[in-house]
PDB file of N, CA and C in Angstrom:
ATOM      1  N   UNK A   1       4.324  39.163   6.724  1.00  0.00           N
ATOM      2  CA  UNK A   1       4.018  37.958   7.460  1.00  0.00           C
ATOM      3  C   UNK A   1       4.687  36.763   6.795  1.00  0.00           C
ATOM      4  N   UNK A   2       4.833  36.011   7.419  1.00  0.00           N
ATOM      5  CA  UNK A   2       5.477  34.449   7.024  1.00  0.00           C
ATOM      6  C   UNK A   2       4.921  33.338   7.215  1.00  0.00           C
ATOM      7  N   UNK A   3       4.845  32.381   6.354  1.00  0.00           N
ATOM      8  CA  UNK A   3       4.221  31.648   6.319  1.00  0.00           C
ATOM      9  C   UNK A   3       4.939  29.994   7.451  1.00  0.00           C
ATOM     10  N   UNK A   4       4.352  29.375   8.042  1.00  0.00           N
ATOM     11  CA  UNK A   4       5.106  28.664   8.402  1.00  0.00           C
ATOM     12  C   UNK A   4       4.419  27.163   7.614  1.00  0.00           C
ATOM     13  N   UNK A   5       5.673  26.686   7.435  1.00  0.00           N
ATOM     14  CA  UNK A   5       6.123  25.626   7.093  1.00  0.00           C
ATOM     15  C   UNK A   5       6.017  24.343   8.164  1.00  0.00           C
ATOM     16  N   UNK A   6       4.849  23.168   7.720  1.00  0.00           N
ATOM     17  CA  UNK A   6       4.624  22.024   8.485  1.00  0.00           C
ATOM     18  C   UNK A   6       5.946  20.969   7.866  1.00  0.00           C
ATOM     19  N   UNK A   7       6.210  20.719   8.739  1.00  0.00           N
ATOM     20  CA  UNK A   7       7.031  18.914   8.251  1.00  0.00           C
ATOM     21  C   UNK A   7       5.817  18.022   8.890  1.00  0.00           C
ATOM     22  N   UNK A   8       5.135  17.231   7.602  1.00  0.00           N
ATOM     23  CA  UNK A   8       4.015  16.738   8.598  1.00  0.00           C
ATOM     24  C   UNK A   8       4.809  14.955   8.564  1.00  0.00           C
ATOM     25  N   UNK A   9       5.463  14.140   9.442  1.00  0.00           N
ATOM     26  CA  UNK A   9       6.039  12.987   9.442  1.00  0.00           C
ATOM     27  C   UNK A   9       4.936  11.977   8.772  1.00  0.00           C
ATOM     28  N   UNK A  10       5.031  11.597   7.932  1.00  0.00           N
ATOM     29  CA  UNK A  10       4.493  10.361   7.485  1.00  0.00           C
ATOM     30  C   UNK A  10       5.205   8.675   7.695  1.00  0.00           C
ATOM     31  N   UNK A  11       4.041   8.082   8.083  1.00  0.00           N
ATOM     32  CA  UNK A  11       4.596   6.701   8.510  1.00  0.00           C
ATOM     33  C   UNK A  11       4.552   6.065   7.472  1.00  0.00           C
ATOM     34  N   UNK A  12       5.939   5.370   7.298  1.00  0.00           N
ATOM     35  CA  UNK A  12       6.459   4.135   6.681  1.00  0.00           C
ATOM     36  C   UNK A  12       5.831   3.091   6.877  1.00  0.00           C
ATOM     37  N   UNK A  13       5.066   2.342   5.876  1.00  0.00           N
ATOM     38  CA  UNK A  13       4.448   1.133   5.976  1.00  0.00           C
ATOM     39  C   UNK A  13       5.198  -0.188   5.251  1.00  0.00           C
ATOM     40  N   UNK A  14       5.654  -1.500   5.479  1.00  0.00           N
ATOM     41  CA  UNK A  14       5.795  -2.635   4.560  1.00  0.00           C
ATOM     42  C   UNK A  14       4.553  -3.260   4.367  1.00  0.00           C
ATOM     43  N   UNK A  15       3.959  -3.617   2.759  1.00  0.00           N
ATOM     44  CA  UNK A  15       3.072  -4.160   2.380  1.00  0.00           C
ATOM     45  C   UNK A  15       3.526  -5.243   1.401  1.00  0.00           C
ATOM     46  N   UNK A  16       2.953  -6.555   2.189  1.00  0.00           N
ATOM     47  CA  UNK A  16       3.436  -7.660   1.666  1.00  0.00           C
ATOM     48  C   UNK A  16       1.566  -8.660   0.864  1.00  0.00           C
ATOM     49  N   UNK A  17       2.206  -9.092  -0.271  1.00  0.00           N
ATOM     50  CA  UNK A  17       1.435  -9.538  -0.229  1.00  0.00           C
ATOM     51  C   UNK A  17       0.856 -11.098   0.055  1.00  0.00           C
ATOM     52  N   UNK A  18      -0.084 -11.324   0.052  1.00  0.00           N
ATOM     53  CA  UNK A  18      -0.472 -12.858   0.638  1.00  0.00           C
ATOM     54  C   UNK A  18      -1.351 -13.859   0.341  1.00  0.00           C
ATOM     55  N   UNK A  19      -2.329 -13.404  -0.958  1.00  0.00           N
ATOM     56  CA  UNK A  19      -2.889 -14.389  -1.693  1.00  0.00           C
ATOM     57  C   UNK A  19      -3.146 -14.025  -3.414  1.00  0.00           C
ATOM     58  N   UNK A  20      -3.325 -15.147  -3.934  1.00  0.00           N
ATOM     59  CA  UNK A  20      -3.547 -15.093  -5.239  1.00  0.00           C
ATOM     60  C   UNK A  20      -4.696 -13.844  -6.126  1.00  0.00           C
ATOM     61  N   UNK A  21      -4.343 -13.562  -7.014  1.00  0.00           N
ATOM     62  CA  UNK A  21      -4.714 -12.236  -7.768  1.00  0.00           C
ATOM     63  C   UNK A  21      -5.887 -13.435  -8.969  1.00  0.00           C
ATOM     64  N   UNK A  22      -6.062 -14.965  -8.950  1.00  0.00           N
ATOM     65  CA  UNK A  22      -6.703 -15.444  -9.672  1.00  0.00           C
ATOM     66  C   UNK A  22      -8.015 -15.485  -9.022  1.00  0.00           C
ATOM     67  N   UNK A  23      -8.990 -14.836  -9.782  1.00  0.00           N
ATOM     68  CA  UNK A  23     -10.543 -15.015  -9.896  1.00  0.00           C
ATOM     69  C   UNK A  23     -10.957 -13.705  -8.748  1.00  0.00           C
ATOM     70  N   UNK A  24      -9.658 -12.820  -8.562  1.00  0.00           N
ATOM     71  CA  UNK A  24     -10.091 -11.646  -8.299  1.00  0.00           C
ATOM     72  C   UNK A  24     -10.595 -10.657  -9.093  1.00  0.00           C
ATOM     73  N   UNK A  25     -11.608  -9.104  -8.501  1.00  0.00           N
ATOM     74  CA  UNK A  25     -11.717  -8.646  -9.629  1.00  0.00           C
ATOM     75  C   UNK A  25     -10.633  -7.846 -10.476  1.00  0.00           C
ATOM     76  N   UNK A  26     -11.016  -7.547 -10.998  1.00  0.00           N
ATOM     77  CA  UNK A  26      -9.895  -6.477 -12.174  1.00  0.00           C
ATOM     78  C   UNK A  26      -9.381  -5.260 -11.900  1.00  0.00           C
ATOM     79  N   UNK A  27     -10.130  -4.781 -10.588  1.00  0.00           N
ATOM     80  CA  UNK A  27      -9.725  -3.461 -10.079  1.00  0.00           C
ATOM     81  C   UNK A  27      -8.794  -3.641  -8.826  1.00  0.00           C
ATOM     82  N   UNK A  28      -9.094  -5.008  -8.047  1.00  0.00           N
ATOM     83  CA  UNK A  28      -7.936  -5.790  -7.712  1.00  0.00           C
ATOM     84  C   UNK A  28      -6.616  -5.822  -8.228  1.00  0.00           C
ATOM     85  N   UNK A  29      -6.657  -6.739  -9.049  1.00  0.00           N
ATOM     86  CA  UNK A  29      -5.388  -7.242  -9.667  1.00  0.00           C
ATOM     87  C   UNK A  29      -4.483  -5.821  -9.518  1.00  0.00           C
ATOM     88  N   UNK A  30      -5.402  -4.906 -10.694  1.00  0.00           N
ATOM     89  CA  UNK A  30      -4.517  -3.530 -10.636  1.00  0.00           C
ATOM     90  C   UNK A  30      -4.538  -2.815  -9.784  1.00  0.00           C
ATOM     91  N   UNK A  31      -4.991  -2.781  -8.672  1.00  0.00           N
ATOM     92  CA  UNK A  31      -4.313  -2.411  -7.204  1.00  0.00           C
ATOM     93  C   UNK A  31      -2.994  -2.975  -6.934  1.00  0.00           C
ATOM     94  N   UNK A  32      -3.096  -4.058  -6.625  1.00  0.00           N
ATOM     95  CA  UNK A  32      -1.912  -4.853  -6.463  1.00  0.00           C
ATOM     96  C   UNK A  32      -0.801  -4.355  -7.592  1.00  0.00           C
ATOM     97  N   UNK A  33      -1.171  -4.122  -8.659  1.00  0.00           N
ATOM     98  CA  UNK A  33       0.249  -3.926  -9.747  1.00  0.00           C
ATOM     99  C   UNK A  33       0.435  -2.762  -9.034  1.00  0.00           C
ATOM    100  N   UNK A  34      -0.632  -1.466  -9.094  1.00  0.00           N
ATOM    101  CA  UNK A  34      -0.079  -0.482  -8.588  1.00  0.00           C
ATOM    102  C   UNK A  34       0.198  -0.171  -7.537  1.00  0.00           C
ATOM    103  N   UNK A  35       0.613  -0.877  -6.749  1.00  0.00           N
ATOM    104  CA  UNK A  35       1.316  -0.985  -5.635  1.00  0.00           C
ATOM    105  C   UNK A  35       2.381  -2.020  -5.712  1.00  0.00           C
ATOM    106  N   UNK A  36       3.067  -2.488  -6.572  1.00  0.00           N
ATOM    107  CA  UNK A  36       4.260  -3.066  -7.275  1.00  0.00           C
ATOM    108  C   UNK A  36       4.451  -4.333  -6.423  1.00  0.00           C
ATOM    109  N   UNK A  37       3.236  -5.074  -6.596  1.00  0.00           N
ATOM    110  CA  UNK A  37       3.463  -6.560  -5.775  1.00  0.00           C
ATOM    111  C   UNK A  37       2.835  -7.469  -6.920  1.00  0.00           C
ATOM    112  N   UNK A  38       3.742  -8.015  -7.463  1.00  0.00           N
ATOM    113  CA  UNK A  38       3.296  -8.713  -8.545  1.00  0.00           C
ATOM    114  C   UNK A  38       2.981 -10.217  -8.185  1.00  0.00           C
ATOM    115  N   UNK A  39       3.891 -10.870  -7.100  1.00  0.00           N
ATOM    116  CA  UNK A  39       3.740 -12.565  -6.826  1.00  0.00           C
ATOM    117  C   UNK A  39       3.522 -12.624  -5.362  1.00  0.00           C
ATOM    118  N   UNK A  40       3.109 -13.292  -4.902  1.00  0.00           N
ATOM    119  CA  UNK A  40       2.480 -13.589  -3.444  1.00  0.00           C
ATOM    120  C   UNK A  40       3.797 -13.563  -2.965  1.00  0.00           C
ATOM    121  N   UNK A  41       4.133 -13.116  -1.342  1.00  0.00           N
ATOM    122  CA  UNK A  41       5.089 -12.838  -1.175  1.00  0.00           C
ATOM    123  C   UNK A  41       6.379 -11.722  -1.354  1.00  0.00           C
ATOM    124  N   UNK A  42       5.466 -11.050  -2.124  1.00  0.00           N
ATOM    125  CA  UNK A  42       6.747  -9.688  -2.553  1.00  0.00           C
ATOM    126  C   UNK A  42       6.334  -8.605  -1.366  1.00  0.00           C
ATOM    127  N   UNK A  43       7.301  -7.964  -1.226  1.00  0.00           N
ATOM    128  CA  UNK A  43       6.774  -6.437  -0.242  1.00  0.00           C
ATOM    129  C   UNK A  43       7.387  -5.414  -0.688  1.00  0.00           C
ATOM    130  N   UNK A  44       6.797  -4.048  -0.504  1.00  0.00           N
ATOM    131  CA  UNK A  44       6.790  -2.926  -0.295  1.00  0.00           C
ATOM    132  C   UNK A  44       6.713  -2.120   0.504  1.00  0.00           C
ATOM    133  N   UNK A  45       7.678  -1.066   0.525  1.00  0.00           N
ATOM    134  CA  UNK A  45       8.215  -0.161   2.002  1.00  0.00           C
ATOM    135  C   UNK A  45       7.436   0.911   0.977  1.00  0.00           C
ATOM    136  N   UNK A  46       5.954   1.520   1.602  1.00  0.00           N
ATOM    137  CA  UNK A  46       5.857   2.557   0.666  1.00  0.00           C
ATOM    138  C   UNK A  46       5.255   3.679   2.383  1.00  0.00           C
ATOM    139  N   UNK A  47       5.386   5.067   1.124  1.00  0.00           N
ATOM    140  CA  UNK A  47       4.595   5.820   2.766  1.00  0.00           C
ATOM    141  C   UNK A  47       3.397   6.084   2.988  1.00  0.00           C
ATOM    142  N   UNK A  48       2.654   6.267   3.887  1.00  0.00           N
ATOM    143  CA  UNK A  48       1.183   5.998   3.991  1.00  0.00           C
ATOM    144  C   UNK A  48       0.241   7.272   4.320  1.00  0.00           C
ATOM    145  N   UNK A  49       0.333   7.830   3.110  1.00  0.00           N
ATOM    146  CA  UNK A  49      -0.480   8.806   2.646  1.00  0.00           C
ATOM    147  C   UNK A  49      -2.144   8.488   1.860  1.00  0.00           C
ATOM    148  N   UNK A  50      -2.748   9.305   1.873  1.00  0.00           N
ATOM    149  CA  UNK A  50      -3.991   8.757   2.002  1.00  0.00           C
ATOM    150  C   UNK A  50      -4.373   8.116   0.530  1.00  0.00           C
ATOM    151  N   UNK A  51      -3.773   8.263  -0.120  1.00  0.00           N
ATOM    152  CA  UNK A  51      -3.575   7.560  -1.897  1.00  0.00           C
ATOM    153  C   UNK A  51      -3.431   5.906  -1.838  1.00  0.00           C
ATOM    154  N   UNK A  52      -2.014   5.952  -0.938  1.00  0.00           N
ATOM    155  CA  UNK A  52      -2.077   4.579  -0.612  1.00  0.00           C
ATOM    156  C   UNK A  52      -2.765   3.848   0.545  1.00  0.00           C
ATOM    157  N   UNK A  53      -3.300   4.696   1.507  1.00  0.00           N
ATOM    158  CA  UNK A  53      -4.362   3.892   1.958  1.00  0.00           C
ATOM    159  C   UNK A  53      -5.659   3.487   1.405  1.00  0.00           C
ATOM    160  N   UNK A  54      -5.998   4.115   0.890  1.00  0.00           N
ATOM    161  CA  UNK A  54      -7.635   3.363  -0.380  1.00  0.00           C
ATOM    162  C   UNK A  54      -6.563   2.339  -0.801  1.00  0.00           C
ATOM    163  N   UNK A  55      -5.650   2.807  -1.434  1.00  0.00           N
ATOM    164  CA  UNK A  55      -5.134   1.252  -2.251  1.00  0.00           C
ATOM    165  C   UNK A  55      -4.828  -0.054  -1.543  1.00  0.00           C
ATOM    166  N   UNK A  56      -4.879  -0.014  -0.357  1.00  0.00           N
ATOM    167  CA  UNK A  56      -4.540  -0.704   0.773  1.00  0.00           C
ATOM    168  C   UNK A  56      -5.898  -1.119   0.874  1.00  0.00           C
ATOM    169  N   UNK A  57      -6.483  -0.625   1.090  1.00  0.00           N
ATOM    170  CA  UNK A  57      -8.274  -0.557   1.736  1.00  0.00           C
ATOM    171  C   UNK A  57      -9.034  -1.749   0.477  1.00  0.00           C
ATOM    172  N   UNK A  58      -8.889  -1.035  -0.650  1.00  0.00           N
ATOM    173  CA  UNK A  58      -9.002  -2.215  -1.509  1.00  0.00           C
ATOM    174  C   UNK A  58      -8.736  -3.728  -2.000  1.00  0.00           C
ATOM    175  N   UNK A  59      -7.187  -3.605  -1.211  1.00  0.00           N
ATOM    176  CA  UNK A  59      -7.361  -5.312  -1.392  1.00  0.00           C
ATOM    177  C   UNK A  59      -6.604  -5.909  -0.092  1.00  0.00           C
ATOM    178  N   UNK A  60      -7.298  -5.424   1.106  1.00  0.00           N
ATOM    179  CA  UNK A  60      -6.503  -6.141   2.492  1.00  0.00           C
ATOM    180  C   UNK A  60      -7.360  -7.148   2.941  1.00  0.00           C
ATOM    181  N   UNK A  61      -7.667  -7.526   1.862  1.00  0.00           N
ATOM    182  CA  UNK A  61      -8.375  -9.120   1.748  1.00  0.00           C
ATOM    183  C   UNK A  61      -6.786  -9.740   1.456  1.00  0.00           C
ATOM    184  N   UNK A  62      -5.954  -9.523   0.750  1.00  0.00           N
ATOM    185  CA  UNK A  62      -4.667  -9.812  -0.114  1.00  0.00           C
ATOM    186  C   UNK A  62      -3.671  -9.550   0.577  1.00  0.00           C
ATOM    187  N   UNK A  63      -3.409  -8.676   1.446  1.00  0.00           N
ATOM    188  CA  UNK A  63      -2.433  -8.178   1.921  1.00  0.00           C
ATOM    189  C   UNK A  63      -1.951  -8.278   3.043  1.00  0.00           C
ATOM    190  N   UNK A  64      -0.784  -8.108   3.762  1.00  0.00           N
ATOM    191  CA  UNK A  64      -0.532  -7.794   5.382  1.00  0.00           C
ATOM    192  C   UNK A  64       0.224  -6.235   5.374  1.00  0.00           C
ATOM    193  N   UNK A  65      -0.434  -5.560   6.555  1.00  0.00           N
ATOM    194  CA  UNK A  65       0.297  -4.603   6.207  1.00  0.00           C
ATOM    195  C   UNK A  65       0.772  -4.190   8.006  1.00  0.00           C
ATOM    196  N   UNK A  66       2.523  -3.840   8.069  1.00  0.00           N
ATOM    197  CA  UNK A  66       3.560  -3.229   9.397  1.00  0.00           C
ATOM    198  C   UNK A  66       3.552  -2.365   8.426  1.00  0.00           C
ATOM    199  N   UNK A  67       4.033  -1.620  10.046  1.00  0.00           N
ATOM    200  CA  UNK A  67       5.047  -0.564  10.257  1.00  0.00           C
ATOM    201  C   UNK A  67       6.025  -0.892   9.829  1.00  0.00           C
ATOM    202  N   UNK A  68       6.764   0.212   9.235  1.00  0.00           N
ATOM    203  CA  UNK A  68       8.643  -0.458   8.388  1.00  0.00           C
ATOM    204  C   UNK A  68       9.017   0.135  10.064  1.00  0.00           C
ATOM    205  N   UNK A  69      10.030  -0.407  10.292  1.00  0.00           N
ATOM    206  CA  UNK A  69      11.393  -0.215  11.312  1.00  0.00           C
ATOM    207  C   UNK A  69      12.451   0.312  10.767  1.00  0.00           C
TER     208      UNK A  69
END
């Protein structure tokens, strides 16, 4: 027997960010690092697997998040 093989398509997200990381909490901030947005205004084309959605989920008080094109 053979096993078959999924290509499961994952969607491309840009995550930009949009407010200050001051007098947030600490599990904040390092969301945001780990998701490599260090200054208001930076973005990221990352893919949106369920790792980075909690990380998303956590600070979209902070964030905007498209579809990449």
């Amino acid at each position: 027997m053979s096993k078959k093989t999924e290509t499961k398509q994952t969607k491309k997200v840009v995550i930009t960010r949009t407010r200050s990381g001051i007098g947030a909490k600490q599990n904040h901030r390092e969301t945001l690092r780990s998701l490599g947005l260090k200054k208001i205004g930076d973005s990221v084309e990352r893919e949106l697997d369920a790792i980075t959605e909690g990380m998303v989920r956590t600070v979209a008080h902070m964030v905007v998040v498209e579809e990449a094109k």
